[in-house]
N, C-alpha and C. Protein backbone atom coordinates (compact mmCIF):
# COMPACT_ATOMS: atom_id res chain seq x y z
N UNK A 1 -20.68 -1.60 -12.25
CA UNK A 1 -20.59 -0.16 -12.44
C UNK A 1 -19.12 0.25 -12.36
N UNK A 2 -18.77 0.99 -13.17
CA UNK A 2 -17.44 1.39 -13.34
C UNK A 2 -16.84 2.41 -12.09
N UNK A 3 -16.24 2.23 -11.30
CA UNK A 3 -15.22 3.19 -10.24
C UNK A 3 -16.06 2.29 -9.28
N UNK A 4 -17.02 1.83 -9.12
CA UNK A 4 -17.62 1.05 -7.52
C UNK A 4 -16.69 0.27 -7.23
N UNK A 5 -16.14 0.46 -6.04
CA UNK A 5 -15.49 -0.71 -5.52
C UNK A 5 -15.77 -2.05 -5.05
N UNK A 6 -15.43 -3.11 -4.55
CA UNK A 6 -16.18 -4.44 -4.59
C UNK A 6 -16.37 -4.41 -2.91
N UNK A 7 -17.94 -4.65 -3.31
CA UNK A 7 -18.39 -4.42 -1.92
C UNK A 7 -18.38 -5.91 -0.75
N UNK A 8 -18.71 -5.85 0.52
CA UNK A 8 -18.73 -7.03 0.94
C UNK A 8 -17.75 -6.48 2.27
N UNK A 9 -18.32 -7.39 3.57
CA UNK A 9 -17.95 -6.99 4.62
C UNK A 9 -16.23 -7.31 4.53
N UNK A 10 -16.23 -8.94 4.14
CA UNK A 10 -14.80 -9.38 4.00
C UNK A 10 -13.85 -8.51 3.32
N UNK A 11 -14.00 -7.94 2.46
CA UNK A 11 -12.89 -7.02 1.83
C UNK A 11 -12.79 -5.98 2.52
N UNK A 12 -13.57 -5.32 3.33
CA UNK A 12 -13.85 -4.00 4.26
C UNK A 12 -12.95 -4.79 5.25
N UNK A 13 -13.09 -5.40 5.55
CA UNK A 13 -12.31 -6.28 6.99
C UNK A 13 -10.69 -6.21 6.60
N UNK A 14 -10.83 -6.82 5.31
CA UNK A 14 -9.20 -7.58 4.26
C UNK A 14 -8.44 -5.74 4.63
N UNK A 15 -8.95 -4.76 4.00
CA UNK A 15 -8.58 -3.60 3.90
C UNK A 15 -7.77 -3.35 5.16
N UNK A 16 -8.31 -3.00 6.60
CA UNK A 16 -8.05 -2.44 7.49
C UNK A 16 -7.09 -3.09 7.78
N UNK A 17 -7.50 -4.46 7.95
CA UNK A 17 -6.19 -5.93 8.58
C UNK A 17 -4.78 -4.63 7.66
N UNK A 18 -4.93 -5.12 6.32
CA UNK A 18 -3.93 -4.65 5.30
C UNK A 18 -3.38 -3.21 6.18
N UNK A 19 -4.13 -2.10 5.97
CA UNK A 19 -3.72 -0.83 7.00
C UNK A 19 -3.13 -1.32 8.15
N UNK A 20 -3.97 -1.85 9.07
CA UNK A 20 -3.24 -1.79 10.57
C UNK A 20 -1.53 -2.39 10.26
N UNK A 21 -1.79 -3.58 9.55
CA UNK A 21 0.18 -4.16 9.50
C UNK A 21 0.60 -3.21 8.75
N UNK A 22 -0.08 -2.43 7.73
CA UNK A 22 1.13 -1.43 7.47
C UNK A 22 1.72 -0.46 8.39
N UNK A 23 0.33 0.19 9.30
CA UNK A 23 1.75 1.04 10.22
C UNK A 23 2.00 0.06 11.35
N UNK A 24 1.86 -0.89 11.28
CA UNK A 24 2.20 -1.56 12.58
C UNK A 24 4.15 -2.34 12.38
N UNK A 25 4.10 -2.70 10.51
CA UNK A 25 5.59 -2.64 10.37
C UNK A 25 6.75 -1.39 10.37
N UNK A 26 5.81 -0.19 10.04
CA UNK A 26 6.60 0.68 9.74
C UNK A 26 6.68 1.28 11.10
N UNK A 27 6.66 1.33 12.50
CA UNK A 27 6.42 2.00 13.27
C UNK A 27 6.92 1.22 14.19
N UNK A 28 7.27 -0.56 14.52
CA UNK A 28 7.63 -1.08 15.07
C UNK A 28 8.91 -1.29 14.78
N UNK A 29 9.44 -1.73 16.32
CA UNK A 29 11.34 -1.15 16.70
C UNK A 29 11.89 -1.99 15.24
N UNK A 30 13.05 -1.62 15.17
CA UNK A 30 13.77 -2.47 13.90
C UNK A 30 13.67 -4.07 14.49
N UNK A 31 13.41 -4.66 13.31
CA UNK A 31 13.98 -6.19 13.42
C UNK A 31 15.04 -6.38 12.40
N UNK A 32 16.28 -6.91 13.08
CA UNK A 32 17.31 -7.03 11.96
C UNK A 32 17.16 -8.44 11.64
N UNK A 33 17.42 -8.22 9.66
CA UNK A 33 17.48 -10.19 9.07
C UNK A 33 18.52 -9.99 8.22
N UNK A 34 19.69 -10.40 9.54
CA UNK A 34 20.95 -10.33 8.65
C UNK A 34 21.36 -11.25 7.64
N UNK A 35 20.45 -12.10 7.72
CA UNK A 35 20.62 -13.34 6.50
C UNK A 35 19.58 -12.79 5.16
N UNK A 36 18.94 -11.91 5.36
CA UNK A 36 17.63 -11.64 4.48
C UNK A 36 19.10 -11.46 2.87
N UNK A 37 18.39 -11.31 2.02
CA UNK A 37 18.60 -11.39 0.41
C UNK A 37 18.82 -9.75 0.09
N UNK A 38 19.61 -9.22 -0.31
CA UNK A 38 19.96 -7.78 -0.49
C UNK A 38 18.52 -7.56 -1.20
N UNK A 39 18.53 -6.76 -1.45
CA UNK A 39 17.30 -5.46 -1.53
C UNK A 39 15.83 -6.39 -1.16
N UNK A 40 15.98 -7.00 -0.26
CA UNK A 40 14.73 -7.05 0.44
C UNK A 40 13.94 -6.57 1.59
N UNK A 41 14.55 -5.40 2.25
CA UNK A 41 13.71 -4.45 2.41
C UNK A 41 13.38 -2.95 1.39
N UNK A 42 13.90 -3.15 0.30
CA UNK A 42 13.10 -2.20 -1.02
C UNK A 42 12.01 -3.35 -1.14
N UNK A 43 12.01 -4.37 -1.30
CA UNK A 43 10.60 -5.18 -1.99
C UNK A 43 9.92 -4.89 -0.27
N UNK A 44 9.92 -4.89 0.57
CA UNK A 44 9.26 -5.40 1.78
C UNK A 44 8.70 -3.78 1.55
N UNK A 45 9.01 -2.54 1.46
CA UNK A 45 8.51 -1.06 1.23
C UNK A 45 7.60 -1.35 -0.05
N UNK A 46 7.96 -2.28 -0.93
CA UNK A 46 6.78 -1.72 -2.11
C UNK A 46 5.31 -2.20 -1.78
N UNK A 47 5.80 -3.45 -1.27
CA UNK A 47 4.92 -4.53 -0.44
C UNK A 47 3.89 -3.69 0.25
N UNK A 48 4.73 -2.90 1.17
CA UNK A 48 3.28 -2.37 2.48
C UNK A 48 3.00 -1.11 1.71
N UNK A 49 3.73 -0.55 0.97
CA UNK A 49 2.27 0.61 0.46
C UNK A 49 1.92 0.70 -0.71
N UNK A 50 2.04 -0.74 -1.40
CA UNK A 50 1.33 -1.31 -2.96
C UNK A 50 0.13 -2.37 -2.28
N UNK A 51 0.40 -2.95 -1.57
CA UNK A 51 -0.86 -3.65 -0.97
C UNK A 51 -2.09 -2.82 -0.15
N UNK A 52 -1.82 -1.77 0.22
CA UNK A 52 -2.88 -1.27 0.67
C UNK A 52 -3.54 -0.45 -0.17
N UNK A 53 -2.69 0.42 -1.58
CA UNK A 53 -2.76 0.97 -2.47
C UNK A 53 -4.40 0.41 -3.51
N UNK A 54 -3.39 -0.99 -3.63
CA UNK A 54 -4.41 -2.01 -4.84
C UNK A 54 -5.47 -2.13 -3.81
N UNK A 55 -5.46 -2.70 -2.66
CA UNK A 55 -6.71 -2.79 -1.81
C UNK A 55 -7.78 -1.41 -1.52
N UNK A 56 -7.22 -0.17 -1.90
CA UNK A 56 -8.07 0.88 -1.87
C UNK A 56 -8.45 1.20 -3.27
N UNK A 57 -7.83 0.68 -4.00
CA UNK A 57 -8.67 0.97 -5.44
C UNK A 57 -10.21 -0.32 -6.01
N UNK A 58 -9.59 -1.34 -5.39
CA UNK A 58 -10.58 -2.07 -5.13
C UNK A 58 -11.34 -2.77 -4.94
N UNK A 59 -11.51 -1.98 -3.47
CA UNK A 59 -12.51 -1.89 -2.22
C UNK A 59 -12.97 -0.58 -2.33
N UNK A 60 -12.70 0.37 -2.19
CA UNK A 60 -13.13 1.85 -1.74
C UNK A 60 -13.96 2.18 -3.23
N UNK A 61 -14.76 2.94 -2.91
CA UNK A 61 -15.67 3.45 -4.10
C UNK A 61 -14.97 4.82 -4.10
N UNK A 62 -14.69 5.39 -3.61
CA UNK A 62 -13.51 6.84 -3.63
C UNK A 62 -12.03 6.80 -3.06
N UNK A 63 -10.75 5.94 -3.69
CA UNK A 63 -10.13 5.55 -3.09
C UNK A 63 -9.08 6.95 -3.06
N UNK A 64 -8.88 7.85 -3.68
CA UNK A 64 -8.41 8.75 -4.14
C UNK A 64 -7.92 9.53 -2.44
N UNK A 65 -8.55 10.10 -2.07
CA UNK A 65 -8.60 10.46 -0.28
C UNK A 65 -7.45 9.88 0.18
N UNK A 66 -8.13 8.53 0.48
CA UNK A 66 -6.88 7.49 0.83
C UNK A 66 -5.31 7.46 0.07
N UNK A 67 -5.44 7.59 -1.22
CA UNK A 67 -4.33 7.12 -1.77
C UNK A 67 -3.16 8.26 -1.69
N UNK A 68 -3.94 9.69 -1.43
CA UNK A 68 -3.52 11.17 -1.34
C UNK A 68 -2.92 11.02 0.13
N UNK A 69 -3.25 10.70 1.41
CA UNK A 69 -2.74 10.30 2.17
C UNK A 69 -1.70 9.26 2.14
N UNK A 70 -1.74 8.02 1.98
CA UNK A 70 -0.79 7.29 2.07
C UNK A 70 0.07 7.55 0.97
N UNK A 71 0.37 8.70 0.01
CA UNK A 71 1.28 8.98 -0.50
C UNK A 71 2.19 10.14 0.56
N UNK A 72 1.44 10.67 1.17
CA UNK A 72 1.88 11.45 2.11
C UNK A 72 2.89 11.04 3.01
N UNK A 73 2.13 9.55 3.72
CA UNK A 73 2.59 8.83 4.48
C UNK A 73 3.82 8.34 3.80
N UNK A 74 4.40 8.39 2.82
CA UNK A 74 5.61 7.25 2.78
C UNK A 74 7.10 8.79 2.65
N UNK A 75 6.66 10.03 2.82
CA UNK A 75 8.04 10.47 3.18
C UNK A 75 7.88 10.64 4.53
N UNK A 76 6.63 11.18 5.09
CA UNK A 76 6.78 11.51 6.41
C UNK A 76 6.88 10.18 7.49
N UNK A 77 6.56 9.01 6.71
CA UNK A 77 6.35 7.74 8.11
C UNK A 77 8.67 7.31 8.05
N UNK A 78 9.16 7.83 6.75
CA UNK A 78 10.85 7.70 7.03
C UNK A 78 10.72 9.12 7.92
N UNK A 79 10.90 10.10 7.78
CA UNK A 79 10.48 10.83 8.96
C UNK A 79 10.90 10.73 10.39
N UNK A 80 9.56 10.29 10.66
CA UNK A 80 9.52 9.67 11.92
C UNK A 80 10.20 8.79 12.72
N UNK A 81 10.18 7.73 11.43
CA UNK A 81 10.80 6.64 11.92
C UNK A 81 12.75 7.30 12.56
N UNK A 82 12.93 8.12 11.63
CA UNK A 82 14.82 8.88 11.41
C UNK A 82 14.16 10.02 13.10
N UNK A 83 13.31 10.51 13.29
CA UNK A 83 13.27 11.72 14.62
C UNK A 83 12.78 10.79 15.98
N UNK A 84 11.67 9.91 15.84
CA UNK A 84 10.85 9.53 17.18
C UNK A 84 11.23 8.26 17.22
N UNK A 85 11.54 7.09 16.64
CA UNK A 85 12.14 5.90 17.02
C UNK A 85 14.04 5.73 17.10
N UNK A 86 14.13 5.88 18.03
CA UNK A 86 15.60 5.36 18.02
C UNK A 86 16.06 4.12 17.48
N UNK A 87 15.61 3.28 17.23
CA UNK A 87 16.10 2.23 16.71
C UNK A 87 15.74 1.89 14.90
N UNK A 88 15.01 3.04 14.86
CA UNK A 88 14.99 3.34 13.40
C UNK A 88 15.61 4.19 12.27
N UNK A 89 15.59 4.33 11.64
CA UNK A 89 16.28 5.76 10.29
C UNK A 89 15.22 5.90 9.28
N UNK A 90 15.49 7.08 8.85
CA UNK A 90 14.97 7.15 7.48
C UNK A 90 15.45 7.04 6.78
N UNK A 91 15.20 7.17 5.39
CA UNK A 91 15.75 6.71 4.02
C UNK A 91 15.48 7.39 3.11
N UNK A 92 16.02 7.67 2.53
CA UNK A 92 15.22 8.76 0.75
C UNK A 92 14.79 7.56 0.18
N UNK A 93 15.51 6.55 -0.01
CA UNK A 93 15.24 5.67 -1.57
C UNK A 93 14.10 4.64 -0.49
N UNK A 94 14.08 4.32 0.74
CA UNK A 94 12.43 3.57 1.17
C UNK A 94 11.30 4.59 0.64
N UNK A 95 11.90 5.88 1.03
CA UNK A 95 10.91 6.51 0.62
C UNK A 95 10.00 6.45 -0.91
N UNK A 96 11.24 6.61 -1.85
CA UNK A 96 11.45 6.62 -3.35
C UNK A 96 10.35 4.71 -3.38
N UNK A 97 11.23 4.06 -3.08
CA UNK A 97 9.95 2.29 -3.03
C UNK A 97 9.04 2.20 -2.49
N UNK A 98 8.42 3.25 -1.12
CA UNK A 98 7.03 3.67 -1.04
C UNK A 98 5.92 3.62 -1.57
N UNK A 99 6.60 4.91 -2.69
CA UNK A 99 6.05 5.79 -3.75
C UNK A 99 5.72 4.75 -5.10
N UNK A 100 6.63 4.32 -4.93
CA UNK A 100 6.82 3.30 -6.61
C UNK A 100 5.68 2.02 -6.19
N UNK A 101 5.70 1.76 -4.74
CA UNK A 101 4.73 0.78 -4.56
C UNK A 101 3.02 1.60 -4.39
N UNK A 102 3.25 2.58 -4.46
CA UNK A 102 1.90 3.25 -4.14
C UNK A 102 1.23 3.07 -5.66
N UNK A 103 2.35 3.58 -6.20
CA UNK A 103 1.81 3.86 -8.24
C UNK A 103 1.58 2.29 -8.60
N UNK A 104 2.24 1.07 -8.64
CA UNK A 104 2.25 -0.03 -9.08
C UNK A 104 0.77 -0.46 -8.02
N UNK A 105 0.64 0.08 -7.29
CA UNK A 105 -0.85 -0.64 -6.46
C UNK A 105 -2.00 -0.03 -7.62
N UNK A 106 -1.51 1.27 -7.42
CA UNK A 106 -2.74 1.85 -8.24
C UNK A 106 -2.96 1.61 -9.78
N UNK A 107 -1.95 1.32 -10.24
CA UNK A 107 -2.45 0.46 -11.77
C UNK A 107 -2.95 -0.52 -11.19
N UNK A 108 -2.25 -1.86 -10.53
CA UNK A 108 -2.78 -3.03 -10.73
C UNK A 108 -4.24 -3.05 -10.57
N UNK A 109 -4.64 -2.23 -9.46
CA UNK A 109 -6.14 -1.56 -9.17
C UNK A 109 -7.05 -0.93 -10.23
N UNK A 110 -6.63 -0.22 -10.67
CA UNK A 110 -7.42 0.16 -11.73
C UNK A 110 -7.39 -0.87 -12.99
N UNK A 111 -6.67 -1.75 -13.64
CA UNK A 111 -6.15 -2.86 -13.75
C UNK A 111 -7.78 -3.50 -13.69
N UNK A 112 -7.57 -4.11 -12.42
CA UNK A 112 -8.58 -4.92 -12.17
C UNK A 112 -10.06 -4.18 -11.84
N UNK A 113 -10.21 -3.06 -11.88
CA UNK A 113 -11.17 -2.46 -12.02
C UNK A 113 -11.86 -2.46 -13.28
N UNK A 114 -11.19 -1.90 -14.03
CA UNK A 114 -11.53 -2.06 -15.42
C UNK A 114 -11.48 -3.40 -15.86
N UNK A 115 -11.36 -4.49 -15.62
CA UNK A 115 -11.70 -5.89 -15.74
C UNK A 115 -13.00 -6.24 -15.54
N UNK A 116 -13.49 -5.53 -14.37
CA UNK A 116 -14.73 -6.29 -13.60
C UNK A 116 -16.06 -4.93 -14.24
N UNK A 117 -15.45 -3.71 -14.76
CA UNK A 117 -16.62 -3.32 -15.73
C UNK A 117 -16.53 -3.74 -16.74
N UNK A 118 -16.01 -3.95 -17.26
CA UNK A 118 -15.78 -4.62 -18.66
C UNK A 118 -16.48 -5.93 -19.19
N UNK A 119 -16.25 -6.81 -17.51
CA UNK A 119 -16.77 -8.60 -17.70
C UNK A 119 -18.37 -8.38 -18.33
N UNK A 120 -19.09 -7.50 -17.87
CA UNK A 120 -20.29 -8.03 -18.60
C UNK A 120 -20.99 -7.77 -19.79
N UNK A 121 -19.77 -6.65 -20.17
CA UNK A 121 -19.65 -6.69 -21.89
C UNK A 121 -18.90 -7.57 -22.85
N UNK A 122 -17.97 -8.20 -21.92
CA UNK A 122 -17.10 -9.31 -22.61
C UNK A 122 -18.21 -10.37 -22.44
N UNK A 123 -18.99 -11.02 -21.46
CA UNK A 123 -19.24 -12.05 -21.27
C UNK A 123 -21.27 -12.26 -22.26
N UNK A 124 -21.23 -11.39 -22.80
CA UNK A 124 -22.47 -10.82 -23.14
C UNK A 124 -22.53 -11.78 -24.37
């Protein structure tokens, strides 16, 4: 059925795991990797809110809620991180790779959504 998300306890499980490390990176003290590869914390931002993104399009049979929130979440969690953690800052442009990872979740999601209604007219 077209917009159902793929049901099954394991992906309900896969989901949350996915949520909890996202605010659990964005909210925990800085770790510095002074050896890390220049712009790899822009890929490490598209990472945590394109993976939970694609995982709510599908898993969730109404991922939309969710995705309206965690778009929310990626100016206000720099925010936070720049007022209530001292050992953190905010950023416009994490913010800006947030966002870009939120949209690239949600194609690849719909993406593969429309794959899996499709299979049993292709496979027919």
């Amino acid at each position: 059925m077209a917009g159902a998300g793929i049901s099954g306890r394991r992906w309900r499980v896969a989901f949350a795991l996915v949520v909890l490390v996202h605010l659990v990176a964005l909210y925990w003290p800085r770790v510095e990797m002074p050896d890390a590869p220049s712009g790899t914390d822009k890929l490490a931002h598209l990472l945590l809110f394109g993976v939970p993104a694609l995982l709510s399009v599908v898993t969730l049979r109404q991922p939309w809620p969710f995705l309206a929130v965690l778009s929310l979440h990626a100016p206000l969690s720099e925010w936070l991180q720049s007022t209530l953690l001292p050992s953190r800052s905010g950023d416009l442009i994490d913010s800006l790779a947030d966002l870009a990872g939120v949209a690239i979740g949600v194609l690849l999601g719909l993406r593969q959504r429309g794959r899996r209604a499709l299979g049993p007219l292709v496979n027919s």
